[in-house]
Protein backbone atom coordinates (compact mmCIF):
# COMPACT_ATOMS: atom_id res chain seq x y z
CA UNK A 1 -40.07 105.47 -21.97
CA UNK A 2 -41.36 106.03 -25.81
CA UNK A 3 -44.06 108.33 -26.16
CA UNK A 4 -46.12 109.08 -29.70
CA UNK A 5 -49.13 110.88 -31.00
CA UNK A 6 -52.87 109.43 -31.12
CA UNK A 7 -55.53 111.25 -32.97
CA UNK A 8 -59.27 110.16 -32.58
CA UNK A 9 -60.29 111.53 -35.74
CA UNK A 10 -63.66 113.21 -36.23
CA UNK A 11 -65.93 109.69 -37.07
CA UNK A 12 -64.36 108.51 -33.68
CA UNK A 13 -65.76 111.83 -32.19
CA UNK A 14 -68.77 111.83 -33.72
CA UNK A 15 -69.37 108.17 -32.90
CA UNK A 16 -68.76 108.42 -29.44
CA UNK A 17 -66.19 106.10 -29.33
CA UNK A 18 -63.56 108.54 -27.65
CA UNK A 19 -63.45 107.16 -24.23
CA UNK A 20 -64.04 103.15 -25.12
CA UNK A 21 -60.66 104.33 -27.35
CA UNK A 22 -58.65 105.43 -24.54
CA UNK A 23 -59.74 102.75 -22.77
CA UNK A 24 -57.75 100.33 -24.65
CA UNK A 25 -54.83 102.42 -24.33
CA UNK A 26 -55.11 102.32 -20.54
CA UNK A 27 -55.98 98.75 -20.46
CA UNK A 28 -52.71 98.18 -22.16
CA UNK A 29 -50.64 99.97 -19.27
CA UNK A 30 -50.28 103.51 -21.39
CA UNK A 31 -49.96 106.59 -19.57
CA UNK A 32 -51.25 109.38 -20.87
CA UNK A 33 -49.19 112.95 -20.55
CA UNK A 34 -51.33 115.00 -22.95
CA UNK A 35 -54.87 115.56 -23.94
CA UNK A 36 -56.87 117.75 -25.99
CA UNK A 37 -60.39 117.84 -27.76
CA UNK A 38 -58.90 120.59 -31.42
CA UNK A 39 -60.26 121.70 -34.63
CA UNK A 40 -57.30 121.25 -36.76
CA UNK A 41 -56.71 123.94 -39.79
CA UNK A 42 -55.47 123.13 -42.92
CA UNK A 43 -52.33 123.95 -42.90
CA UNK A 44 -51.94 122.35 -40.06
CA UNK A 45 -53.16 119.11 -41.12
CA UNK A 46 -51.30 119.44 -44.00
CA UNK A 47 -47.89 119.33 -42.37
CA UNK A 48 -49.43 116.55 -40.18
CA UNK A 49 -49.81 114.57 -43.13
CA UNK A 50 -46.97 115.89 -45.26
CA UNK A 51 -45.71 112.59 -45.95
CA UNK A 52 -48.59 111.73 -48.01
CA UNK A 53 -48.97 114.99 -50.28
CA UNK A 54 -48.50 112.91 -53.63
CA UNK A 55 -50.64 110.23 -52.98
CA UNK A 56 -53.95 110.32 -54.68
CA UNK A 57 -55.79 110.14 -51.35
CA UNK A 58 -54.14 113.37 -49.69
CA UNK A 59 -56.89 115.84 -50.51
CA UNK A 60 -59.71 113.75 -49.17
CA UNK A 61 -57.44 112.87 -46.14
CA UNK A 62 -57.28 116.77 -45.28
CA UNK A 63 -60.55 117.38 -45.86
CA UNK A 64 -62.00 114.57 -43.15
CA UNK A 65 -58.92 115.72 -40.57
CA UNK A 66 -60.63 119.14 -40.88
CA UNK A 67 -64.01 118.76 -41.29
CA UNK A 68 -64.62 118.08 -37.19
CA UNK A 69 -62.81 117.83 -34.30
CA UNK A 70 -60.13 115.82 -33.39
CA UNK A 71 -59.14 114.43 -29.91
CA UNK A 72 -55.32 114.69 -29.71
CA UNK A 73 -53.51 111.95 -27.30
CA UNK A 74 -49.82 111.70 -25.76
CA UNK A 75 -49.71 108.87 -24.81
CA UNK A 76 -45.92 107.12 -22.96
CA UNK A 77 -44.67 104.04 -22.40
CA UNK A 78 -42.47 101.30 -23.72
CA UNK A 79 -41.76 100.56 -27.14
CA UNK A 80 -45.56 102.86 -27.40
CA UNK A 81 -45.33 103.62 -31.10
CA UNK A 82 -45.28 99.80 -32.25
CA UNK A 83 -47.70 98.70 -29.00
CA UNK A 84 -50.22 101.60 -30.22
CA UNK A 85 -49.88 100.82 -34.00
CA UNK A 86 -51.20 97.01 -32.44
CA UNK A 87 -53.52 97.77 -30.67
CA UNK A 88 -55.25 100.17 -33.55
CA UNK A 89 -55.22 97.64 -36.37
CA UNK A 90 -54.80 98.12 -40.08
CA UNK A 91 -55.68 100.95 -42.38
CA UNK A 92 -57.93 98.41 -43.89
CA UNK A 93 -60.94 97.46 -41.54
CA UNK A 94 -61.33 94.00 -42.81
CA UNK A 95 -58.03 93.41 -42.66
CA UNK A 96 -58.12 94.18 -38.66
CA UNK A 97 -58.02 91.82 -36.10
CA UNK A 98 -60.76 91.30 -33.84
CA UNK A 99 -59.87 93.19 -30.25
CA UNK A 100 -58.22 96.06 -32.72
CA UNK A 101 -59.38 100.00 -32.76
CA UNK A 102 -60.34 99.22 -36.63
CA UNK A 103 -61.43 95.78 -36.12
CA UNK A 104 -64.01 96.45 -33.78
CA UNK A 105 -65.23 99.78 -34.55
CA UNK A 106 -63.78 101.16 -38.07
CA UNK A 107 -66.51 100.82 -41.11
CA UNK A 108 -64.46 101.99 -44.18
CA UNK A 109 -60.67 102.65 -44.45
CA UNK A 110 -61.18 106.58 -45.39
CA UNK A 111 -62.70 106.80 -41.60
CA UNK A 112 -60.81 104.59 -40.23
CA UNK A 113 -61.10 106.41 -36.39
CA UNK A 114 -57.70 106.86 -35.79
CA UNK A 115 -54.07 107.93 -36.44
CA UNK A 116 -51.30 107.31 -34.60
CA UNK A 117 -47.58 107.92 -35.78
CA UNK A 118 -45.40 105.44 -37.67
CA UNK A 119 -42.09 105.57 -36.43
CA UNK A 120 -39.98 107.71 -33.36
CA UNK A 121 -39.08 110.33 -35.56
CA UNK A 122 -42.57 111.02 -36.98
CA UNK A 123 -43.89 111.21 -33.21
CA UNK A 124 -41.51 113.58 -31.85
CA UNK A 125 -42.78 115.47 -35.26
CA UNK A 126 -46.35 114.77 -34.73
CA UNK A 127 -46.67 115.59 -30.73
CA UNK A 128 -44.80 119.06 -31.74
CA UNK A 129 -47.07 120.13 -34.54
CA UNK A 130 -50.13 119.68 -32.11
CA UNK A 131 -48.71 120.12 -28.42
CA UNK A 132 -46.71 122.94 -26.57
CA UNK A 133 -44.31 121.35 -24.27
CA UNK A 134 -46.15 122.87 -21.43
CA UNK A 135 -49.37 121.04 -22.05
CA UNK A 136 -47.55 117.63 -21.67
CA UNK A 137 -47.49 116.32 -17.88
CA UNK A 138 -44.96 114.64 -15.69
CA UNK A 139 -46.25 112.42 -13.45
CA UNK A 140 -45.29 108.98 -11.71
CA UNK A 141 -47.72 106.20 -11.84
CA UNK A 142 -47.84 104.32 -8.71
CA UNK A 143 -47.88 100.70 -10.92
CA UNK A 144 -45.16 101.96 -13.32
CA UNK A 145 -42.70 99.00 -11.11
CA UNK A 146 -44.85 96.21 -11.59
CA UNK A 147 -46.31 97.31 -15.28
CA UNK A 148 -42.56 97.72 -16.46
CA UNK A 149 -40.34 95.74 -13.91
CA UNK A 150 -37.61 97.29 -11.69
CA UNK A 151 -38.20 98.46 -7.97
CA UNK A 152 -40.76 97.80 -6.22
CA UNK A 153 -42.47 100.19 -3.49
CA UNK A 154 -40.33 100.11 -0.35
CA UNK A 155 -42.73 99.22 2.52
């Protein structure tokens, strides 16, 4: 199973539109294994978004990460960074499909609700900046056969 990072950013919080978020993620079969309401620091949002340092938007991108708090997800299962970049939508609102994060809810592409990471790598990055390996749970999910095939429950 893949796992990745999911941040509701601080319009999501302030919105209220943290648990009709998750609830697309669960809809879609996700499990989460970690979950946390932070107030992430510069610096730390800074190596969050490190990959963006030299783009003109960077500045204003750390600034909005910081200015609230952030609800941080783990969220697992398969192929879950491409499923969750779906299911969020574009950067650009208008360019979201209905039944998206962004194309239902997202107003402007600055405050666009969410983040979620791009690739494997950038995951495994991400869920290490923001989660000790102790705050991430194991757990079996009594659906997991029929969500994603194999054995079924012995009766």
């Amino acid at each position: 199973m893949e796992r990745t990072l999911v941040l509701i950013k601080p319009d999501g919080v302030q919105r209220k539109l943290v648990g009709e978020i998750i609830k697309k993620f669960e809809n879609k079969g996700l499990k989460i294994i970690g979950l946390k309401m932070i107030n992430i620091s510069i610096p730390l949002a800074k190596k969050l978004y490190e990959m963006h340092k030299d783009k003109p938007f960077f500045r204003c991108l750390i600034k909005f990460t910081t200015a609230g708090p952030n609800v941080a997800l783990v969220l697992e299962g398969r192929e879950a960074v491409s499923m969750i970049r779906k299911i969020i939508g574009e950067t650009t609102p208008e360019e979201s499909r209905p039944g998206s994060i962004r194309g239902d809810y997202a107003i402007h592409e600055r405050f666009n609700l969410v983040h979620s990471a791009d690739s494997k790598e950038n995951a495994e990055r991400e869920i290490r900046l923001l989660f000790k390996p102790q705050e991430l749970c194991k757990y079996s999910q009594i659906l997991h056969p029929w969500l994603y095939g194999g054995k079924g429950i012995d009766r």
